[in-house]
PDB file of N, CA and C in Angstrom:
ATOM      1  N   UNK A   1     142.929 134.685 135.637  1.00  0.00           N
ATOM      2  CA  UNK A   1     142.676 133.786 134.513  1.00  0.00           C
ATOM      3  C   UNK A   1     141.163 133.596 134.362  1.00  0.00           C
ATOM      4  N   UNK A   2     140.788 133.728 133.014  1.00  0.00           N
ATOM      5  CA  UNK A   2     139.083 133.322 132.491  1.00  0.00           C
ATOM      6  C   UNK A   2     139.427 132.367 132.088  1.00  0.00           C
ATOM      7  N   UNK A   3     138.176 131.213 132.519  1.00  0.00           N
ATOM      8  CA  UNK A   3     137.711 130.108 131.761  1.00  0.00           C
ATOM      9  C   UNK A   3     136.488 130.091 131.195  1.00  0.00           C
ATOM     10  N   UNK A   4     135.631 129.331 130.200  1.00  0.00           N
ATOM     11  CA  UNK A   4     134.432 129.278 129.729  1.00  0.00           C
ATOM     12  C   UNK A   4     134.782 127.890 129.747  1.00  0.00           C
ATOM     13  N   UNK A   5     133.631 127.355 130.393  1.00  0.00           N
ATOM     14  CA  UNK A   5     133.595 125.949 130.290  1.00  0.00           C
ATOM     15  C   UNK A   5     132.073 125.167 129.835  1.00  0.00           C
ATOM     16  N   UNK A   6     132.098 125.023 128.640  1.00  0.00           N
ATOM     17  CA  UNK A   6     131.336 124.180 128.109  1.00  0.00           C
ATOM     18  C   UNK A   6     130.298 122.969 128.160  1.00  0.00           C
ATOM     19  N   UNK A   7     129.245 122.700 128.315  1.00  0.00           N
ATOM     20  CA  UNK A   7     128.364 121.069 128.804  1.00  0.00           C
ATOM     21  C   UNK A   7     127.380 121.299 127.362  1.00  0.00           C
ATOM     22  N   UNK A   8     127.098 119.783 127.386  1.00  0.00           N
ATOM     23  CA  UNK A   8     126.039 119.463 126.158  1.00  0.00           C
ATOM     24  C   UNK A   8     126.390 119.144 124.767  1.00  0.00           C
ATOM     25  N   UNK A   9     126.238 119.087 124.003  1.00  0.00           N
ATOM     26  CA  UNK A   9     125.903 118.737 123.340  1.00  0.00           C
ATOM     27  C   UNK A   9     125.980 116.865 122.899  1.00  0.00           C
ATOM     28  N   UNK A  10     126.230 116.767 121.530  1.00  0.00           N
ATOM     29  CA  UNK A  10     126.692 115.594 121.506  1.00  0.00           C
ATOM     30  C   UNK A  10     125.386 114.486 119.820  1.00  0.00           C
ATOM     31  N   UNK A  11     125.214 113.628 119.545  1.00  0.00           N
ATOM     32  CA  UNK A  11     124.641 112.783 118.675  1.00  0.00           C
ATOM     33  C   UNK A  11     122.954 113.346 118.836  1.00  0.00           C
ATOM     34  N   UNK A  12     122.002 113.770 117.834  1.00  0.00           N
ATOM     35  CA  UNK A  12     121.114 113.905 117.799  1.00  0.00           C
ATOM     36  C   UNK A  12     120.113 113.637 116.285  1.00  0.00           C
ATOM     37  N   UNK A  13     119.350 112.707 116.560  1.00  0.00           N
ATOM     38  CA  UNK A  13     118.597 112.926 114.876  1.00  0.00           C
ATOM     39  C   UNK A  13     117.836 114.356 114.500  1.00  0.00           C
ATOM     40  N   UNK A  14     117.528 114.124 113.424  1.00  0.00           N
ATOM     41  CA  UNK A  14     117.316 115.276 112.310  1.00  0.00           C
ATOM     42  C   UNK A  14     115.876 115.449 113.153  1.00  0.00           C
ATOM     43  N   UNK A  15     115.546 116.814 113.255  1.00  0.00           N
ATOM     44  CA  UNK A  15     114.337 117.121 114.219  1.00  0.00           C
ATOM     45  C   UNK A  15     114.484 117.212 115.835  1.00  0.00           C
ATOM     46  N   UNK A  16     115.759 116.840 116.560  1.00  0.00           N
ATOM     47  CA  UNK A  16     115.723 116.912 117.733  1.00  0.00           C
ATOM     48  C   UNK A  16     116.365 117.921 118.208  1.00  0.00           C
ATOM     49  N   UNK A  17     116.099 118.003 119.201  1.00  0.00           N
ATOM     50  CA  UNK A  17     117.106 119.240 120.168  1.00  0.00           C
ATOM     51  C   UNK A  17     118.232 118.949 121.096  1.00  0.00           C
ATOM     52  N   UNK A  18     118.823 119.936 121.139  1.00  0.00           N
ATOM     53  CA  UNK A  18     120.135 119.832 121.910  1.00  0.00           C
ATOM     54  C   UNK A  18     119.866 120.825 123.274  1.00  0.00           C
ATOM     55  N   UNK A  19     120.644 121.131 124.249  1.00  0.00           N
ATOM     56  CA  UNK A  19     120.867 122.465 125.083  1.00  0.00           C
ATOM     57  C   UNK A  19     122.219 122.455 125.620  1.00  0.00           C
ATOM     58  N   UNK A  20     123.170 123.386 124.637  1.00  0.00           N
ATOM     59  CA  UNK A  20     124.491 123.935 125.034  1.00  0.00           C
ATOM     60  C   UNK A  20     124.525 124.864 126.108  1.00  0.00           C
ATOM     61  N   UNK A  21     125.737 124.303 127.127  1.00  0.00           N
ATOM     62  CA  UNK A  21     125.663 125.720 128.310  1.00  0.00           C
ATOM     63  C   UNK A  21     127.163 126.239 128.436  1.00  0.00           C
ATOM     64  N   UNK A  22     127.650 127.268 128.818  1.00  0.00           N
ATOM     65  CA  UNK A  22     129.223 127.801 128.610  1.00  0.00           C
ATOM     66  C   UNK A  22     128.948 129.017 129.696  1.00  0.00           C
ATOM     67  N   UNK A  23     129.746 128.495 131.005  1.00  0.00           N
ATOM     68  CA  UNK A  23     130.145 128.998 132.593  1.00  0.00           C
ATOM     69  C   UNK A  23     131.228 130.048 132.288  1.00  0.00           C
ATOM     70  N   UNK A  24     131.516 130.858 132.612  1.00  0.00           N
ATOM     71  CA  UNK A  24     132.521 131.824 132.819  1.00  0.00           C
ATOM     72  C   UNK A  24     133.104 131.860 133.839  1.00  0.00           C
ATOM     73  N   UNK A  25     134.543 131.375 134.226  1.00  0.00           N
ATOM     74  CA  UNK A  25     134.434 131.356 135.913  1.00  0.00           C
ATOM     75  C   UNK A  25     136.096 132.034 135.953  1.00  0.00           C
ATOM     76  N   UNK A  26     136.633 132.814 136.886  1.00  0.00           N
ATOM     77  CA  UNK A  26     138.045 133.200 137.206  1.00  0.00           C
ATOM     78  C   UNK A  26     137.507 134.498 137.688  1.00  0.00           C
ATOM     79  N   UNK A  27     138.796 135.277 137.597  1.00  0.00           N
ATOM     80  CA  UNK A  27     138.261 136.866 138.095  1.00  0.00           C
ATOM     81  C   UNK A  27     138.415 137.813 137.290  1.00  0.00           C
ATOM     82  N   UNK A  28     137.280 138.251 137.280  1.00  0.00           N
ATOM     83  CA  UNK A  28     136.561 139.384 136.276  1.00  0.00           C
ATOM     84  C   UNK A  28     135.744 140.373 136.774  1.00  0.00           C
ATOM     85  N   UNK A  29     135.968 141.329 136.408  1.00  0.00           N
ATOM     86  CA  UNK A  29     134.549 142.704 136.735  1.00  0.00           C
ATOM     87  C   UNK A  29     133.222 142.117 136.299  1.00  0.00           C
ATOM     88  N   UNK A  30     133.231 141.873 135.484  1.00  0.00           N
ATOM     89  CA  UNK A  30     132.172 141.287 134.163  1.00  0.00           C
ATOM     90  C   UNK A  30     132.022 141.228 133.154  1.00  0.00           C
ATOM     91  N   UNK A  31     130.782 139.961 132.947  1.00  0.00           N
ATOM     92  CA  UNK A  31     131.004 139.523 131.179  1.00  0.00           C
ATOM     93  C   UNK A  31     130.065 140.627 130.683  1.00  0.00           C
ATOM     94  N   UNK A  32     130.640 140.428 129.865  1.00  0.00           N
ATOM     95  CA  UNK A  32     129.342 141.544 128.797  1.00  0.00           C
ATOM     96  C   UNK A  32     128.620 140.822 127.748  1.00  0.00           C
ATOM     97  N   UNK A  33     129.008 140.870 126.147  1.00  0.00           N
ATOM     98  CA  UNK A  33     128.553 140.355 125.551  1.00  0.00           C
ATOM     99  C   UNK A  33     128.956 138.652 125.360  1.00  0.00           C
ATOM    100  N   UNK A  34     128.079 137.611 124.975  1.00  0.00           N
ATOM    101  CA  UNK A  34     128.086 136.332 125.694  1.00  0.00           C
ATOM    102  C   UNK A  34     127.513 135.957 123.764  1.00  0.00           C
ATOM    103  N   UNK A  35     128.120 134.577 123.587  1.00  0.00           N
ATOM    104  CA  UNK A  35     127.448 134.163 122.082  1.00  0.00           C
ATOM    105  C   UNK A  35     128.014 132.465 121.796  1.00  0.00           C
ATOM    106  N   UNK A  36     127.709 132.310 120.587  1.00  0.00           N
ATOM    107  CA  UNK A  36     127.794 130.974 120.006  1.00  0.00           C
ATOM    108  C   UNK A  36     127.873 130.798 118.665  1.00  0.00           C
ATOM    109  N   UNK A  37     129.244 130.574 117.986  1.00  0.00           N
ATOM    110  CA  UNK A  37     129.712 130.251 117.005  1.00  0.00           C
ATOM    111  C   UNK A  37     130.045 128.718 116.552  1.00  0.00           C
ATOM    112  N   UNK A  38     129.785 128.403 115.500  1.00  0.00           N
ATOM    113  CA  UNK A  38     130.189 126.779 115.174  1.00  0.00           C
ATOM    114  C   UNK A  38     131.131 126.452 113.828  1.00  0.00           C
ATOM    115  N   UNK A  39     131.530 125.787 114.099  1.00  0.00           N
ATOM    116  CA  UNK A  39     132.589 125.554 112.942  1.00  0.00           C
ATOM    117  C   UNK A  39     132.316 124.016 112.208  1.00  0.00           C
ATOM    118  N   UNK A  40     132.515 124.063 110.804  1.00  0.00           N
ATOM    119  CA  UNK A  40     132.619 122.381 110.247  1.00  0.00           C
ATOM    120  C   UNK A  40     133.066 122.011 109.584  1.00  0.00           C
ATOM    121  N   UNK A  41     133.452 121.165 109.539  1.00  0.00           N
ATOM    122  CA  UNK A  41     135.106 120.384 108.615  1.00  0.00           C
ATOM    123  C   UNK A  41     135.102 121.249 107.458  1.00  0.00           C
ATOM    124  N   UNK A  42     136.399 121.984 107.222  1.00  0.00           N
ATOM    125  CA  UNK A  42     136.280 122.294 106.050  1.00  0.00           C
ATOM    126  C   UNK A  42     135.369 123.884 105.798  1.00  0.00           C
ATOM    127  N   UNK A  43     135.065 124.095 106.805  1.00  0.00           N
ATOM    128  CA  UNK A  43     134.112 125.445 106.726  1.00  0.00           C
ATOM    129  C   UNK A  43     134.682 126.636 107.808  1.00  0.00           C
ATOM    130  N   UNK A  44     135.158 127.870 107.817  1.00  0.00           N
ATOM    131  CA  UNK A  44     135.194 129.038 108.303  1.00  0.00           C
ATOM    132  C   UNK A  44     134.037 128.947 109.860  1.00  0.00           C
ATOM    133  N   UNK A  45     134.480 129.217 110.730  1.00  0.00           N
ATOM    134  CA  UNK A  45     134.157 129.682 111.875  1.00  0.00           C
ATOM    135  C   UNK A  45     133.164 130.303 111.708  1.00  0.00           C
ATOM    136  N   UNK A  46     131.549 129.995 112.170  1.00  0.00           N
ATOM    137  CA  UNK A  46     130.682 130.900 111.980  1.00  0.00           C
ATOM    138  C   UNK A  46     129.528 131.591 113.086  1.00  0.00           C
ATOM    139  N   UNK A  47     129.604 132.479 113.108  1.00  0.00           N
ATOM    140  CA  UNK A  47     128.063 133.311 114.317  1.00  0.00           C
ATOM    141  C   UNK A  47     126.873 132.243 114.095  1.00  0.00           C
ATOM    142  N   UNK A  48     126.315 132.142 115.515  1.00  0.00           N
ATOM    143  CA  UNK A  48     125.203 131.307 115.134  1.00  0.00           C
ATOM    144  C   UNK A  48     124.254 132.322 115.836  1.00  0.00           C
ATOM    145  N   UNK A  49     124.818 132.907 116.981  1.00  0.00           N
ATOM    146  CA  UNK A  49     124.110 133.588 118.244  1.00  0.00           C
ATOM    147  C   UNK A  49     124.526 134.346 119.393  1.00  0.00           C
ATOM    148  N   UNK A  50     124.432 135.663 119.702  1.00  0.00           N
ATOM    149  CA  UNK A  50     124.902 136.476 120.552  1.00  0.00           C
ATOM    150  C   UNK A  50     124.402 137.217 121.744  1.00  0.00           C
ATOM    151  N   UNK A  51     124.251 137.500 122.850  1.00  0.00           N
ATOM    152  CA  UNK A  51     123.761 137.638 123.474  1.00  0.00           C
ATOM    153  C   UNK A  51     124.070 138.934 124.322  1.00  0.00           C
ATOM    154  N   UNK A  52     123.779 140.587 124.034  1.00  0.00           N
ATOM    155  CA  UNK A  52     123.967 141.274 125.459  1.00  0.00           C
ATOM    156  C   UNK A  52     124.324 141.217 127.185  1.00  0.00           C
ATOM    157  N   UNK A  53     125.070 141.655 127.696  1.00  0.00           N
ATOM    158  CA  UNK A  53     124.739 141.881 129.339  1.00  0.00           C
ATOM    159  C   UNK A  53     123.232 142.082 129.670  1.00  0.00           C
ATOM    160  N   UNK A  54     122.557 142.829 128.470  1.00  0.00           N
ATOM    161  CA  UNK A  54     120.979 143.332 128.510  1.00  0.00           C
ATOM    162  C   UNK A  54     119.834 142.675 128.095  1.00  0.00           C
ATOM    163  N   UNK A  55     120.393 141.452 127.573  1.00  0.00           N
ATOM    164  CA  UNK A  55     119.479 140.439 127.362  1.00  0.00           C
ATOM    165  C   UNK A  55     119.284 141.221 125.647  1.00  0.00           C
ATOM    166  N   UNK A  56     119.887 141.812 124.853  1.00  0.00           N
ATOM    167  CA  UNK A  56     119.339 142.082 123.834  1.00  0.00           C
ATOM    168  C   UNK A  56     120.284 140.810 122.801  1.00  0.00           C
ATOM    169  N   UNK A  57     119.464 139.768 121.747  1.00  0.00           N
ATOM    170  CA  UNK A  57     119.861 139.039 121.082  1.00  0.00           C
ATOM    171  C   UNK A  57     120.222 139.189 119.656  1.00  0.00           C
ATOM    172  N   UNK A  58     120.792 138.856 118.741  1.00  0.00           N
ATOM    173  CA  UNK A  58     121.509 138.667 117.451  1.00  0.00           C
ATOM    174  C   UNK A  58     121.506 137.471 117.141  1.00  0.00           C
ATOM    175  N   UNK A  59     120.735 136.570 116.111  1.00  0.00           N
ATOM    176  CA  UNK A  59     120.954 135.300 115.513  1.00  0.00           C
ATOM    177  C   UNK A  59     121.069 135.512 113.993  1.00  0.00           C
ATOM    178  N   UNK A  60     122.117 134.430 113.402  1.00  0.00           N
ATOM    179  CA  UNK A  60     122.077 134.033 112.232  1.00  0.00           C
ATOM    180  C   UNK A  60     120.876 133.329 111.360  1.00  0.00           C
ATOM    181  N   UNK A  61     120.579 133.711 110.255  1.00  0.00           N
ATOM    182  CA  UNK A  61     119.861 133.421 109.795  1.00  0.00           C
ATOM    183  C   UNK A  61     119.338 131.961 109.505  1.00  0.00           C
ATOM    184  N   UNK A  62     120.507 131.350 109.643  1.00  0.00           N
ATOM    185  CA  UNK A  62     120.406 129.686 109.795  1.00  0.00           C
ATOM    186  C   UNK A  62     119.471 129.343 111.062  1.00  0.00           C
ATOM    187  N   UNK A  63     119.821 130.341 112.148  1.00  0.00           N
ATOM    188  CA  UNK A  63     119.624 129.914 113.416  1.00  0.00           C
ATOM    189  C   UNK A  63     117.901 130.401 113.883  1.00  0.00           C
ATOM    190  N   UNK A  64     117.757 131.609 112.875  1.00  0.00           N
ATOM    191  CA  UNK A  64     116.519 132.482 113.157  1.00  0.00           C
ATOM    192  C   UNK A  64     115.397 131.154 113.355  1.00  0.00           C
ATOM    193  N   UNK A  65     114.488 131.117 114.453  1.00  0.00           N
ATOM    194  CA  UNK A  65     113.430 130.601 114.621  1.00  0.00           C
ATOM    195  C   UNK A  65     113.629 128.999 114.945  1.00  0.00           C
ATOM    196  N   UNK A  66     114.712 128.679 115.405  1.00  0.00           N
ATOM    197  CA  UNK A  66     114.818 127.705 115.827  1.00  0.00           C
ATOM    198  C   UNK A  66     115.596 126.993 116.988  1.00  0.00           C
ATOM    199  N   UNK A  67     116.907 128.067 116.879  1.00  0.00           N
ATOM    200  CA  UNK A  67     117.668 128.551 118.304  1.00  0.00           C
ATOM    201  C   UNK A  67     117.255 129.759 119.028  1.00  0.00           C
ATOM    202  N   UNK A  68     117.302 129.245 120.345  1.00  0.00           N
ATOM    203  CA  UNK A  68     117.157 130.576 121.228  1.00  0.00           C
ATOM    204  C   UNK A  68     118.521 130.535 121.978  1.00  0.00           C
ATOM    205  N   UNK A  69     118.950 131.871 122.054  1.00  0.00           N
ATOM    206  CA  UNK A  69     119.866 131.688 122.892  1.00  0.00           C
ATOM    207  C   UNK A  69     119.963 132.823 124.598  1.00  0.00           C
ATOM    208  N   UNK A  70     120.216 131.974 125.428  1.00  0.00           N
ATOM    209  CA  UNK A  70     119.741 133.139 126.926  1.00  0.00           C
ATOM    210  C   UNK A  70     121.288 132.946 128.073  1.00  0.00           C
ATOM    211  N   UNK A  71     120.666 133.913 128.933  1.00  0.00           N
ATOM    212  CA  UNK A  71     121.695 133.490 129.435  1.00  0.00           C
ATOM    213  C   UNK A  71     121.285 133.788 131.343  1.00  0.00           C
ATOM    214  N   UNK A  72     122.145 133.240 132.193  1.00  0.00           N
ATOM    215  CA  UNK A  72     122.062 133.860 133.612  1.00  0.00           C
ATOM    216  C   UNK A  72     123.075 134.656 134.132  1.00  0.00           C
ATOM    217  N   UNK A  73     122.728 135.964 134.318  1.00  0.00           N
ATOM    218  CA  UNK A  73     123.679 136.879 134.501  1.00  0.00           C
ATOM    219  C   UNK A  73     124.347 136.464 135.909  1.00  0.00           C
ATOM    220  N   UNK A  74     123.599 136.086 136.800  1.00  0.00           N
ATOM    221  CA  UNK A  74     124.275 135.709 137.897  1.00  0.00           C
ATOM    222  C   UNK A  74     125.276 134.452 138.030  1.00  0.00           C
ATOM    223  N   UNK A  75     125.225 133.864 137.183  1.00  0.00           N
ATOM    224  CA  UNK A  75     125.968 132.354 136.687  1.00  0.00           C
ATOM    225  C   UNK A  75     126.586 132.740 135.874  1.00  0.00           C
ATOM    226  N   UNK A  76     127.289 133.650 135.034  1.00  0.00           N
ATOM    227  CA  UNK A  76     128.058 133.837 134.180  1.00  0.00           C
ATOM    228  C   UNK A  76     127.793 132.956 133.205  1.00  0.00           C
ATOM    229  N   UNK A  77     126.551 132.609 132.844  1.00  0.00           N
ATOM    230  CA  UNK A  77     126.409 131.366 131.775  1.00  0.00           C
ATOM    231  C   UNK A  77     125.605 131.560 131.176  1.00  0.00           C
ATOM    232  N   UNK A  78     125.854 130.891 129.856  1.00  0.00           N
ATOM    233  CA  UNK A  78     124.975 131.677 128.471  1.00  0.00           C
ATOM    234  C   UNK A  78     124.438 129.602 127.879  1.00  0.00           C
ATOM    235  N   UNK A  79     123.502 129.854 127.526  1.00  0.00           N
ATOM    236  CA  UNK A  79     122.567 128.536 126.959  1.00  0.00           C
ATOM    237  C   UNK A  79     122.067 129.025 125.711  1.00  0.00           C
ATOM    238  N   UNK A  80     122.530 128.161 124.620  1.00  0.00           N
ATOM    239  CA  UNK A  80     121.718 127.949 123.574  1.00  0.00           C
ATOM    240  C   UNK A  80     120.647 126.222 123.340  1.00  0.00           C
ATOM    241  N   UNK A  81     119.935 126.808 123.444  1.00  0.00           N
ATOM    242  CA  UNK A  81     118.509 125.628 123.179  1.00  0.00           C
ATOM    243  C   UNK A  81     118.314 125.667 120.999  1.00  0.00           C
ATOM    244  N   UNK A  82     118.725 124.516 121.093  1.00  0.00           N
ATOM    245  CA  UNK A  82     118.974 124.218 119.495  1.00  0.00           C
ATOM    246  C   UNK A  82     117.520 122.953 119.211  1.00  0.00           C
ATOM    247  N   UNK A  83     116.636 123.581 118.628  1.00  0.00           N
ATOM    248  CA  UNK A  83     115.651 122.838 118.235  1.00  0.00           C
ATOM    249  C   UNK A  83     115.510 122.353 116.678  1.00  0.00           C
ATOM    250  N   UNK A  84     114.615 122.000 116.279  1.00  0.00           N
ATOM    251  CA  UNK A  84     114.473 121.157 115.111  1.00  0.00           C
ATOM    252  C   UNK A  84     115.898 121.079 114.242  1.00  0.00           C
ATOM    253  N   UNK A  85     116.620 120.489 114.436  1.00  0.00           N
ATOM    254  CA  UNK A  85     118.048 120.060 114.435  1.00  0.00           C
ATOM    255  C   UNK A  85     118.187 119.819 112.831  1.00  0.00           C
ATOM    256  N   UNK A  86     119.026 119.887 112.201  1.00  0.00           N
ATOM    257  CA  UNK A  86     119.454 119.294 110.884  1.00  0.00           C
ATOM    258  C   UNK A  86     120.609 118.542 110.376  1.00  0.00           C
ATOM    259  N   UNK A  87     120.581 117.575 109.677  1.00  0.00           N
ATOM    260  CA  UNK A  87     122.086 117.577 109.247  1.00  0.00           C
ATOM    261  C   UNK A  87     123.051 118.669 109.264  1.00  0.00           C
ATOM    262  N   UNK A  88     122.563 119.870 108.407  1.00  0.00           N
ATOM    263  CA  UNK A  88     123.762 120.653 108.218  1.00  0.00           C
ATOM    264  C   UNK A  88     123.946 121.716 109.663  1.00  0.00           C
ATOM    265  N   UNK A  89     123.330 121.115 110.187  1.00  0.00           N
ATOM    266  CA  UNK A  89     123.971 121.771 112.019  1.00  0.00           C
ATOM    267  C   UNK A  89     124.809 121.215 112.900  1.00  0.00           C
ATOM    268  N   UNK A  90     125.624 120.282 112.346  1.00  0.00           N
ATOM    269  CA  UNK A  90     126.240 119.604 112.344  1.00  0.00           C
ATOM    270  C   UNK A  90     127.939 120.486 112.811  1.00  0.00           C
ATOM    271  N   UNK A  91     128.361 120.284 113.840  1.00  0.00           N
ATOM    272  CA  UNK A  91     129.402 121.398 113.705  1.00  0.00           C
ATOM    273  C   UNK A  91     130.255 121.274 114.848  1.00  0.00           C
ATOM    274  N   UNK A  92     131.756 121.625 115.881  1.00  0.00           N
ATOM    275  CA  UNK A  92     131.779 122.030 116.375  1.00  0.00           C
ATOM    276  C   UNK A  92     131.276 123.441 116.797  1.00  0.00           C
ATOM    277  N   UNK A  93     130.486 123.711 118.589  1.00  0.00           N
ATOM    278  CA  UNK A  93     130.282 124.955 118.388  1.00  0.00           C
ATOM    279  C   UNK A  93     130.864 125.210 119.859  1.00  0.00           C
ATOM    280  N   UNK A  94     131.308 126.585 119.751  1.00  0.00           N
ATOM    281  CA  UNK A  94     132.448 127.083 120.647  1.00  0.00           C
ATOM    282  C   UNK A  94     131.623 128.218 120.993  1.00  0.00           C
ATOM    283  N   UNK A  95     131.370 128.096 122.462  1.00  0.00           N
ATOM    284  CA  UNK A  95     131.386 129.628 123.273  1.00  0.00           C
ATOM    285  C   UNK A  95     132.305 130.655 123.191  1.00  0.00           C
ATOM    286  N   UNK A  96     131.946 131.902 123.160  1.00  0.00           N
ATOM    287  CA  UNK A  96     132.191 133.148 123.136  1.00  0.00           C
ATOM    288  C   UNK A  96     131.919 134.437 124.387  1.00  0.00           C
ATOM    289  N   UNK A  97     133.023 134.906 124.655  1.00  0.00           N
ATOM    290  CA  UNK A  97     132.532 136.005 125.988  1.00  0.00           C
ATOM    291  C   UNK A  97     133.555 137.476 125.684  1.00  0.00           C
ATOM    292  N   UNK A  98     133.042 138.324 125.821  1.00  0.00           N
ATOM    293  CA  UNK A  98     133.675 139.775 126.347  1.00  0.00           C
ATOM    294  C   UNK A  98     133.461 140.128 127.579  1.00  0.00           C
ATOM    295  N   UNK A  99     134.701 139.592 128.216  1.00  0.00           N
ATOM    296  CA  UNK A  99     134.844 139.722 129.049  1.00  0.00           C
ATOM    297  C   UNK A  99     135.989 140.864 129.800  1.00  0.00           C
ATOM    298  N   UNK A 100     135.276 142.045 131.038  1.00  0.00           N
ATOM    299  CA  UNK A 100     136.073 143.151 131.237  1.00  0.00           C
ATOM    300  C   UNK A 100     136.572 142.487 132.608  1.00  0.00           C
ATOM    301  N   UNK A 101     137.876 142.954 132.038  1.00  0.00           N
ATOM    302  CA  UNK A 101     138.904 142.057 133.317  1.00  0.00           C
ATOM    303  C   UNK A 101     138.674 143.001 134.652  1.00  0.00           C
ATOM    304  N   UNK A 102     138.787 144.217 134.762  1.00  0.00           N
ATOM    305  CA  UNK A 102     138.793 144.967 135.569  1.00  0.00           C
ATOM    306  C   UNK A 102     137.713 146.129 135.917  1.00  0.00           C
ATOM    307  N   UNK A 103     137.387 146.750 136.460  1.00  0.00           N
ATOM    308  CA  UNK A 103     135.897 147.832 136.324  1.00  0.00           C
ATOM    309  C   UNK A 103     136.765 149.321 135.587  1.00  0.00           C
ATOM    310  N   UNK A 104     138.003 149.131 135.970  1.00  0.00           N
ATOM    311  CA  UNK A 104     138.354 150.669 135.071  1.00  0.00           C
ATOM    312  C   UNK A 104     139.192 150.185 133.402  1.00  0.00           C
ATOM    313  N   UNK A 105     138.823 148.697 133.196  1.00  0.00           N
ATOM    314  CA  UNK A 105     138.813 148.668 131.874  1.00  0.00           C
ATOM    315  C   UNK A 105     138.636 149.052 130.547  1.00  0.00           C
ATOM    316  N   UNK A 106     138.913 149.384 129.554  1.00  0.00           N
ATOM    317  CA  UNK A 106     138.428 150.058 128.418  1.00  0.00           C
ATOM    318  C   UNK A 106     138.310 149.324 127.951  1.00  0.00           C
ATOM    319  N   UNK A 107     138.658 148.055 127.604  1.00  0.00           N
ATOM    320  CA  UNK A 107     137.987 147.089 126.470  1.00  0.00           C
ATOM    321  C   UNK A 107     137.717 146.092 127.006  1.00  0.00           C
ATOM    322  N   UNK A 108     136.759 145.347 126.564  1.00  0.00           N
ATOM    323  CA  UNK A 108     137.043 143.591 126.679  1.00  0.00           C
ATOM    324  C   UNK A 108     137.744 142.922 126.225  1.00  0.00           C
ATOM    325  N   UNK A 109     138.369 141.561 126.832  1.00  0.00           N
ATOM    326  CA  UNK A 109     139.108 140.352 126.519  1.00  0.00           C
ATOM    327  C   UNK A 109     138.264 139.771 126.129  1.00  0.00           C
ATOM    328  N   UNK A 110     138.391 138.977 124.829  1.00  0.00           N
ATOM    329  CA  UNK A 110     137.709 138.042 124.156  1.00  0.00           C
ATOM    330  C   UNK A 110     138.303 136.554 124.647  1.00  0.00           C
ATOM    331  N   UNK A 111     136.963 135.806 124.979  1.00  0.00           N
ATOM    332  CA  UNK A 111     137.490 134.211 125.333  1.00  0.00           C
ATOM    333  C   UNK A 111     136.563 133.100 124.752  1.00  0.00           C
ATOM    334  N   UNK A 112     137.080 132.340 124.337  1.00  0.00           N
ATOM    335  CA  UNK A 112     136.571 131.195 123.621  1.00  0.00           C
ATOM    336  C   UNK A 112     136.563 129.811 125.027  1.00  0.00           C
ATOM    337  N   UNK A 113     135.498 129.177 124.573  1.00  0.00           N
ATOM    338  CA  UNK A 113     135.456 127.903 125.140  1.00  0.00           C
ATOM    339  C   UNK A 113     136.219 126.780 124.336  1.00  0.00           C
ATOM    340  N   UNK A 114     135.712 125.524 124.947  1.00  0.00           N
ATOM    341  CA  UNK A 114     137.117 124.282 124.357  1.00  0.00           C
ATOM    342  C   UNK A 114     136.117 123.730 122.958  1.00  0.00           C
ATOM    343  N   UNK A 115     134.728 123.843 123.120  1.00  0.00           N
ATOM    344  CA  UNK A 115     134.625 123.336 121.699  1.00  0.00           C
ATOM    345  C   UNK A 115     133.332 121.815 122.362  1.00  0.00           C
ATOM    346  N   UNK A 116     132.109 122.137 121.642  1.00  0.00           N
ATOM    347  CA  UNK A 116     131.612 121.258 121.884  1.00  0.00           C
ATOM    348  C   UNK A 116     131.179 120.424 120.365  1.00  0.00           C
ATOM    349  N   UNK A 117     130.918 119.192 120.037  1.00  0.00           N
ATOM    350  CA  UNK A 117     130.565 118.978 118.814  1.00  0.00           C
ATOM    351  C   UNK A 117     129.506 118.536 118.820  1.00  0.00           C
ATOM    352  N   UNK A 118     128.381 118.556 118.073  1.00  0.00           N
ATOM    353  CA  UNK A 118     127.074 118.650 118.087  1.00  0.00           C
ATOM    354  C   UNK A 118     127.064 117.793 116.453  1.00  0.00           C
ATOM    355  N   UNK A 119     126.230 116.500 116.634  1.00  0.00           N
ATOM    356  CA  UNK A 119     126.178 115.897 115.285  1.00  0.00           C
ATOM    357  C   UNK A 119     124.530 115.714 115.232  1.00  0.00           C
ATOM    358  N   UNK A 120     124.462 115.967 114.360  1.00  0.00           N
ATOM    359  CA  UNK A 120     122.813 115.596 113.790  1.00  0.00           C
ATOM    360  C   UNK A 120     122.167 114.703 112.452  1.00  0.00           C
ATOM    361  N   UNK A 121     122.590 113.183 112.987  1.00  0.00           N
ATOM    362  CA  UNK A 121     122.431 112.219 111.846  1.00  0.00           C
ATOM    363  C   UNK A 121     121.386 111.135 112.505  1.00  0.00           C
ATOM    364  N   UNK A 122     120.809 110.863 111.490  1.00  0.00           N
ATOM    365  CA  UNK A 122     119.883 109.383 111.448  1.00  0.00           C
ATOM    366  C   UNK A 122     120.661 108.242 111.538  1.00  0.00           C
TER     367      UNK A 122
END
């Protein structure tokens, strides 16, 4: 069994920062690709940020230049650092992993975390 387990977020004004973290823990060969999607009332599930085994990154354009997102390969854990914050960032946002169950695997299992909500109001 994989888990991704989630810390952070939570109430922030307009201009502040957050730092989301999402653990990978059960038994696995390894994670591979690692990311961060957010969702909001009423709105489609969306990419905010993705992350390689290789450290190579993918952000949304919302996100360009203001989220970074990293991760520790040895911790199975991926961090997004969410800076100058906005209302409309406002969202649940849910970890993401491809994760290869086994080393003679051919694909990854996709796993979601439980969902953190991140509000950004005055």
């Amino acid at each position: 069994q994989v888990q991704l387990v989630q810390s952070g977020g939570g109430l922030v004004q307009p201009g502040g920062s957050l730092r989301l973290s999402c653990a990978a823990s059960g038994s696995f060969s390894r994670v591979n690709t690692m990311g961060w999607y957010r969702q909001a009332p009423g709105w489609q599930r969306e990419l905010v940020a993705t992350i390689t085994g290789g450290g190579t990154t993918n952000y949304a354009d919302s996100a360009k230049g203001r989220f970074t997102i990293s991760r520790d390969n040895d911790k199975n854990t991926v961090f997004l650092q969410m800076n100058s914050l906005k209302p409309e960032d406002t969202a649940v946002y849910y970890c993401n992993a491809g994760v290869r169950k086994y080393a003679s695997s051919l694909l990854d299992t996709t796993y979601w975390g439980q969902g953190t909500q991140v509000t950004v109001s005055s």
